[in-house]
N, C-alpha and C. Protein backbone atom coordinates (compact mmCIF):
# COMPACT_ATOMS: atom_id res chain seq x y z
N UNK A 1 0.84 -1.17 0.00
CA UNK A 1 0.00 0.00 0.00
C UNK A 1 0.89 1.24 0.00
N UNK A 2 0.53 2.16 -0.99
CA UNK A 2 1.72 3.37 -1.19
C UNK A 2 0.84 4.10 0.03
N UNK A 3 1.96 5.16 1.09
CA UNK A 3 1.66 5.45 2.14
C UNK A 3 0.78 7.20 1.46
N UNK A 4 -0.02 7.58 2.08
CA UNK A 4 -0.72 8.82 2.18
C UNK A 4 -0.76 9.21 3.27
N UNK A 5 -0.46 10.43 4.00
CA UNK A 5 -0.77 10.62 4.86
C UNK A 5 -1.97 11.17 5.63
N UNK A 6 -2.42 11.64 4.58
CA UNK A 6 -4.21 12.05 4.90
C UNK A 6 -4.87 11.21 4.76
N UNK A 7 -5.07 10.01 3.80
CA UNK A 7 -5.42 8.90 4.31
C UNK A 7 -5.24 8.12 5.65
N UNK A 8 -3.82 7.96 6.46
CA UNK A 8 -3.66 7.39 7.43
C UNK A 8 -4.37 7.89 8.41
N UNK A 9 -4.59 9.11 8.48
CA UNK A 9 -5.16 10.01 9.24
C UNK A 9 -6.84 10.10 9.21
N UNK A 10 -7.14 9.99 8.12
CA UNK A 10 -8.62 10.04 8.12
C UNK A 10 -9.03 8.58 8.63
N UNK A 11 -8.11 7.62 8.34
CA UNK A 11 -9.16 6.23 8.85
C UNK A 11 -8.89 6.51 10.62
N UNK A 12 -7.27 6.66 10.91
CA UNK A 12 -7.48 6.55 12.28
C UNK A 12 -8.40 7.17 13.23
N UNK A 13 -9.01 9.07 12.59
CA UNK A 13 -10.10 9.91 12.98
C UNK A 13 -11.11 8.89 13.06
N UNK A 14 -11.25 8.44 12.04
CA UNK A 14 -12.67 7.61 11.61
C UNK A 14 -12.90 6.70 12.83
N UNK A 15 -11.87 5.20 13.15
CA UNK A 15 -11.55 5.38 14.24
C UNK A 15 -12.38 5.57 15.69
N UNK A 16 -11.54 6.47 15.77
CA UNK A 16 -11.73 7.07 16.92
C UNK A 16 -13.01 7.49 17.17
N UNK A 17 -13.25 8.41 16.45
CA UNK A 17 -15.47 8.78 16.32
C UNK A 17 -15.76 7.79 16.09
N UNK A 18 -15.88 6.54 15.62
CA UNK A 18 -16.29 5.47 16.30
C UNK A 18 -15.97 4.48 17.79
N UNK A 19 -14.72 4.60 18.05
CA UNK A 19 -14.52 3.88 19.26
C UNK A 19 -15.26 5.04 20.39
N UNK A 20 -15.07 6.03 20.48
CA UNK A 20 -15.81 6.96 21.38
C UNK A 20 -17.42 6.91 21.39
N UNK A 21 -17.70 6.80 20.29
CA UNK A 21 -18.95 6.41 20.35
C UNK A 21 -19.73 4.72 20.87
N UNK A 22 -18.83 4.00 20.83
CA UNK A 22 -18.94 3.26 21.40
C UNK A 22 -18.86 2.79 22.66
N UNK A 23 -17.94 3.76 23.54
CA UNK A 23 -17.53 3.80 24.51
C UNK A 23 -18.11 4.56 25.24
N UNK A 24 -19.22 5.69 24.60
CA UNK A 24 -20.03 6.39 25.39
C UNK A 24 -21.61 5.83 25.51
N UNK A 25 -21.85 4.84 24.18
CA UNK A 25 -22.77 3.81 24.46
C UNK A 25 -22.88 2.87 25.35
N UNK A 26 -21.29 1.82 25.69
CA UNK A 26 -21.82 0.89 26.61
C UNK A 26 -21.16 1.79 28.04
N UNK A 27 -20.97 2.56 28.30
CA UNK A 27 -19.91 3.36 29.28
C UNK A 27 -19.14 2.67 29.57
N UNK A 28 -17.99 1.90 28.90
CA UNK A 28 -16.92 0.65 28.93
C UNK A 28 -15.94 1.55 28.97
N UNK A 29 -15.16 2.67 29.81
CA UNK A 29 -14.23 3.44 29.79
C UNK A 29 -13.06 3.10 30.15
N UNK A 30 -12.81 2.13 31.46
CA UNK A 30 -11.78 1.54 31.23
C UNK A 30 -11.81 -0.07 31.62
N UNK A 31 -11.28 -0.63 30.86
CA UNK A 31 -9.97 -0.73 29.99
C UNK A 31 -10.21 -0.39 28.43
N UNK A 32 -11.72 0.34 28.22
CA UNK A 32 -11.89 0.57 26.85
C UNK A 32 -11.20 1.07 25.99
N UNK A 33 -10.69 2.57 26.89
CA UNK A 33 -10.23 3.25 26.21
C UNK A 33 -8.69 2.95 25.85
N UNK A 34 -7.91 1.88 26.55
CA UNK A 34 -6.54 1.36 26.13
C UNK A 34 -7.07 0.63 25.05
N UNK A 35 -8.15 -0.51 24.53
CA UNK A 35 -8.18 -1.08 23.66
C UNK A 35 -8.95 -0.33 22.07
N UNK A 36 -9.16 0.95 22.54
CA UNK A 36 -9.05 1.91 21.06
C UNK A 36 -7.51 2.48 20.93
N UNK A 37 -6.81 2.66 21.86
CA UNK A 37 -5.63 3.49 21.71
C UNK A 37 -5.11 1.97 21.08
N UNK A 38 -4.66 1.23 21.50
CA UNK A 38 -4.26 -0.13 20.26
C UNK A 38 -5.13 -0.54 19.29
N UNK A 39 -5.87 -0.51 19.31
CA UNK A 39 -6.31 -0.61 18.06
C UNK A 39 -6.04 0.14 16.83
N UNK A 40 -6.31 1.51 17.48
CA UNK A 40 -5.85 2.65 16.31
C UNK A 40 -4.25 2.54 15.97
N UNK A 41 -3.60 2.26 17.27
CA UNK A 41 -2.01 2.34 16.97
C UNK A 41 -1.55 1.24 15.73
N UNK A 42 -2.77 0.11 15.89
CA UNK A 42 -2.24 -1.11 15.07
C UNK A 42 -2.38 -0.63 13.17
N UNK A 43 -3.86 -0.08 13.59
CA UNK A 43 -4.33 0.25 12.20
C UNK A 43 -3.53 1.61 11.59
N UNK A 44 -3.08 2.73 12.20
CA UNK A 44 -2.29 4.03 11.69
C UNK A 44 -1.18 3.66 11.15
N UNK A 45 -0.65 2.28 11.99
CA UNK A 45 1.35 1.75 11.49
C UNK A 45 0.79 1.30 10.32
N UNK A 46 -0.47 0.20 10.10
CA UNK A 46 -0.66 -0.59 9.20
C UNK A 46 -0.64 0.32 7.76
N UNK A 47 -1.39 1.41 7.71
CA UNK A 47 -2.20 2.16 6.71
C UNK A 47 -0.66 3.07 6.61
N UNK A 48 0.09 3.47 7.17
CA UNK A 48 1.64 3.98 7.02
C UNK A 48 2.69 2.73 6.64
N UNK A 49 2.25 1.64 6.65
CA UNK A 49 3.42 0.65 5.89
C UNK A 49 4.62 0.54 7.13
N UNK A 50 4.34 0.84 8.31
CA UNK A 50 5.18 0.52 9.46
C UNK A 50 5.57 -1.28 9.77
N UNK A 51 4.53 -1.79 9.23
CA UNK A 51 4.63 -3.14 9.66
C UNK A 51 4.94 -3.73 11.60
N UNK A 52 6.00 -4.12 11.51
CA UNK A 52 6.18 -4.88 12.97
C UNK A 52 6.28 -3.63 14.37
N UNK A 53 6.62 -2.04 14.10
CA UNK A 53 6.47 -0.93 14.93
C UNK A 53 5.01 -0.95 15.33
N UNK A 54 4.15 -0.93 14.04
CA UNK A 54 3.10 -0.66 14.82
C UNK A 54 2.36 -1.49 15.46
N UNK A 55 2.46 -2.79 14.89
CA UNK A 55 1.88 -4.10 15.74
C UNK A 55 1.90 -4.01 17.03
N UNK A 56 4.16 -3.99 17.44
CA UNK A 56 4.34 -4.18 18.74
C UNK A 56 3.71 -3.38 19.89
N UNK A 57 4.18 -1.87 19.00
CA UNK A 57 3.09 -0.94 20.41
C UNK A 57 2.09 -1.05 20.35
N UNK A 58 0.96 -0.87 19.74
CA UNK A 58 -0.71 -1.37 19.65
C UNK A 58 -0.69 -2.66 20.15
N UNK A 59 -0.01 -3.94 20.31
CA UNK A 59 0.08 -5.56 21.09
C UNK A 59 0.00 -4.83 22.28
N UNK A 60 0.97 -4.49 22.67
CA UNK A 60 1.24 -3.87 24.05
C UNK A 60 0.15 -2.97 24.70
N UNK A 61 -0.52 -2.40 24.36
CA UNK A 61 -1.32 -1.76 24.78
C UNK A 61 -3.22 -2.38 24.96
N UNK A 62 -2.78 -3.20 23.80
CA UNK A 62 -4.45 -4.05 24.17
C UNK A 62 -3.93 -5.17 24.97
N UNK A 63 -2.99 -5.43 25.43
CA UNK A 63 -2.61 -6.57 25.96
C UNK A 63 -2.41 -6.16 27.67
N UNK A 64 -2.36 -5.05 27.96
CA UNK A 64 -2.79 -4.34 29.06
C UNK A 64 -3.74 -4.26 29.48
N UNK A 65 -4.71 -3.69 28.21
CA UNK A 65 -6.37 -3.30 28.57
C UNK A 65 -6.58 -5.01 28.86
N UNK A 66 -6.69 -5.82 27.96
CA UNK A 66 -7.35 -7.14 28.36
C UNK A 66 -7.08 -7.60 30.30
N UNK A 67 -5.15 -7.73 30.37
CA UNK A 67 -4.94 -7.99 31.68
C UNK A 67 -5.69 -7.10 32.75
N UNK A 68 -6.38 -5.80 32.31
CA UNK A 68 -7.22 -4.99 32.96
C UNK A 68 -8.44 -5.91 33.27
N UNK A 69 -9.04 -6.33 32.33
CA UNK A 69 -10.33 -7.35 32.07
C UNK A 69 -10.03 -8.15 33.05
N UNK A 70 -9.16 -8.77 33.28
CA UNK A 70 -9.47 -9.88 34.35
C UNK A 70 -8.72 -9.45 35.26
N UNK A 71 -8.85 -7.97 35.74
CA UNK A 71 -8.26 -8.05 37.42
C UNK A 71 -6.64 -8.30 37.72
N UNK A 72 -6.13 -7.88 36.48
CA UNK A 72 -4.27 -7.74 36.79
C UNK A 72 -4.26 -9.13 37.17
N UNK A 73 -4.92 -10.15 36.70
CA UNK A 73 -4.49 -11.80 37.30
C UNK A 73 -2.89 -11.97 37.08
N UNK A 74 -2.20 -12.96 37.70
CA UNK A 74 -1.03 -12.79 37.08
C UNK A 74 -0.61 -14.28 36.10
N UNK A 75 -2.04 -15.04 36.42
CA UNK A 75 -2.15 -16.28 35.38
C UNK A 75 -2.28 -15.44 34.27
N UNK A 76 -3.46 -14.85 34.18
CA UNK A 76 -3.41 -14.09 32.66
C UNK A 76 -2.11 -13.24 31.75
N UNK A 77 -1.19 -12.81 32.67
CA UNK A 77 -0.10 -11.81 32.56
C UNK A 77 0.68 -12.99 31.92
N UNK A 78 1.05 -14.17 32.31
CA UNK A 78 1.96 -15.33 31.87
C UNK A 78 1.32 -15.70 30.51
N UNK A 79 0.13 -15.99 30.59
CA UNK A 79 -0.40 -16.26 29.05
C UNK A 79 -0.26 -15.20 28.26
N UNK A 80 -0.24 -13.71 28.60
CA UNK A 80 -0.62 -13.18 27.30
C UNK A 80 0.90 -12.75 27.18
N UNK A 81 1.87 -12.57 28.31
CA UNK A 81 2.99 -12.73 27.53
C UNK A 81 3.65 -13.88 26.92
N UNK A 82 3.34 -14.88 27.24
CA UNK A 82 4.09 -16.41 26.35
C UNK A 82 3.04 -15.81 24.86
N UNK A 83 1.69 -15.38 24.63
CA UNK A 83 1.54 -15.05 23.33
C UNK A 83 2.03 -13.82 22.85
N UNK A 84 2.73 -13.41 23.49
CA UNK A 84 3.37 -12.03 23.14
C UNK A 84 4.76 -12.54 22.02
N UNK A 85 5.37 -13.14 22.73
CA UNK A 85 6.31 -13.92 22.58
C UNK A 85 6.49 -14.62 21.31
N UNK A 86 5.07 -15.55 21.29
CA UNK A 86 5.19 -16.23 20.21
C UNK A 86 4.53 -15.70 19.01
N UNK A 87 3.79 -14.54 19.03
CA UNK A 87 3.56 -13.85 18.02
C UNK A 87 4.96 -12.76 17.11
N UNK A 88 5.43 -12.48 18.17
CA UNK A 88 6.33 -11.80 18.04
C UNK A 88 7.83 -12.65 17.10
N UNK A 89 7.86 -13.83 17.29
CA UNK A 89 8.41 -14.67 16.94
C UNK A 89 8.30 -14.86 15.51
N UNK A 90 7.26 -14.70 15.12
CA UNK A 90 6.58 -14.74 13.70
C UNK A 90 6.41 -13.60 13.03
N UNK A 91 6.11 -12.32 13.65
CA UNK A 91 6.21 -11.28 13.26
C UNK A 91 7.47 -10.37 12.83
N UNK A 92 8.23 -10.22 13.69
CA UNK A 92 9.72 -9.80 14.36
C UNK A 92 10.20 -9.75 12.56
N UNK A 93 11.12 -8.51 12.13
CA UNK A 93 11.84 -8.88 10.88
C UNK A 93 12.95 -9.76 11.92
N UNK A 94 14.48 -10.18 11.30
CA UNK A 94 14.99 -10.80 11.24
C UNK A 94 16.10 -9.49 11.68
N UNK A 95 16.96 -8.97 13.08
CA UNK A 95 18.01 -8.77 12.84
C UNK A 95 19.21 -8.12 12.31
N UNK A 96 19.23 -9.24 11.63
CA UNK A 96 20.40 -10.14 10.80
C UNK A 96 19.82 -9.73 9.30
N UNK A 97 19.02 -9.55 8.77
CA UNK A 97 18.44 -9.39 7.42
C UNK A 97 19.08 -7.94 6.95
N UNK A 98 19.45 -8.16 5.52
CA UNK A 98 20.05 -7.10 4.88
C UNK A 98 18.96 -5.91 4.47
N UNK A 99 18.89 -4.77 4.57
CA UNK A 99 18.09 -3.99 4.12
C UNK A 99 17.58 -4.21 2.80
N UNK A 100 16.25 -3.35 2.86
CA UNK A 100 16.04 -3.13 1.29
C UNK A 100 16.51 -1.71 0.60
N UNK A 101 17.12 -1.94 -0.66
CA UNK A 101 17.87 -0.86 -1.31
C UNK A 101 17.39 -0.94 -2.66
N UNK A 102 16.74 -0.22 -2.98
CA UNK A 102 15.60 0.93 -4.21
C UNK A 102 16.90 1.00 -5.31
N UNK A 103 16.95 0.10 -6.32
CA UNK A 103 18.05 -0.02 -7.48
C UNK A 103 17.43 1.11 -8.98
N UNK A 104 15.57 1.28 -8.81
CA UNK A 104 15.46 1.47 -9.79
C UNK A 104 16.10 2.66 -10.67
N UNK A 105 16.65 3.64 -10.22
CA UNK A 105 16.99 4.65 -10.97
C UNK A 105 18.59 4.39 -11.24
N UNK A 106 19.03 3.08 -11.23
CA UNK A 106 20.06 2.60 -11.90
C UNK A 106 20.33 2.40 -13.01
């Protein structure tokens, strides 16, 4: 997806006047409002071509709101980081991987 930036911007607005509106419907304020701030974070990197930046911080942040959901358990904290982990595992570039370098005006 070639990046726009008024595009990135209008979906994440979009967004948001919807998660607020939703959030003033069921009055789900918190941990609601961490799981629009990741959400949007996931979708703004996505629609900017960020790839694994924006995942990780938007992961991180609904992965809070949820451990919110059940009361800071610390069973839950172990699961959602071992899936932190193993998503990340799959996601993660590589390192070690050589950049990409733009030949065409060669």
């Amino acid at each position: 997806m070639i990046y726009d930036p008024q595009r990135a911007n209008a979906v994440t607005a979009g967004l948001w006047l919807i998660g607020l509106g939703i959030l003033f419907a069921t009055k789900f304020w918190w941990p609601g409002i961490l799981l629009l701030v990741g959400i949007t974070a996931i979708v703004q990197g996505a629609v900017q071509g960020r790839g694994w930046q924006a995942i990780h911080g938007g992961l991180w942040v609904t992965l809070i709101a949820v451990w919110a959901m059940f009361r800071f358990s610390m069973a839950f904290f172990f699961v959602a980081m071992g899936l932190y982990v193993i998503i990340s595992a799959f996601l993660r570039p590589s390192p070690f991987r050589k950049p990409y370098v733009d030949n065409s005006l060669d």
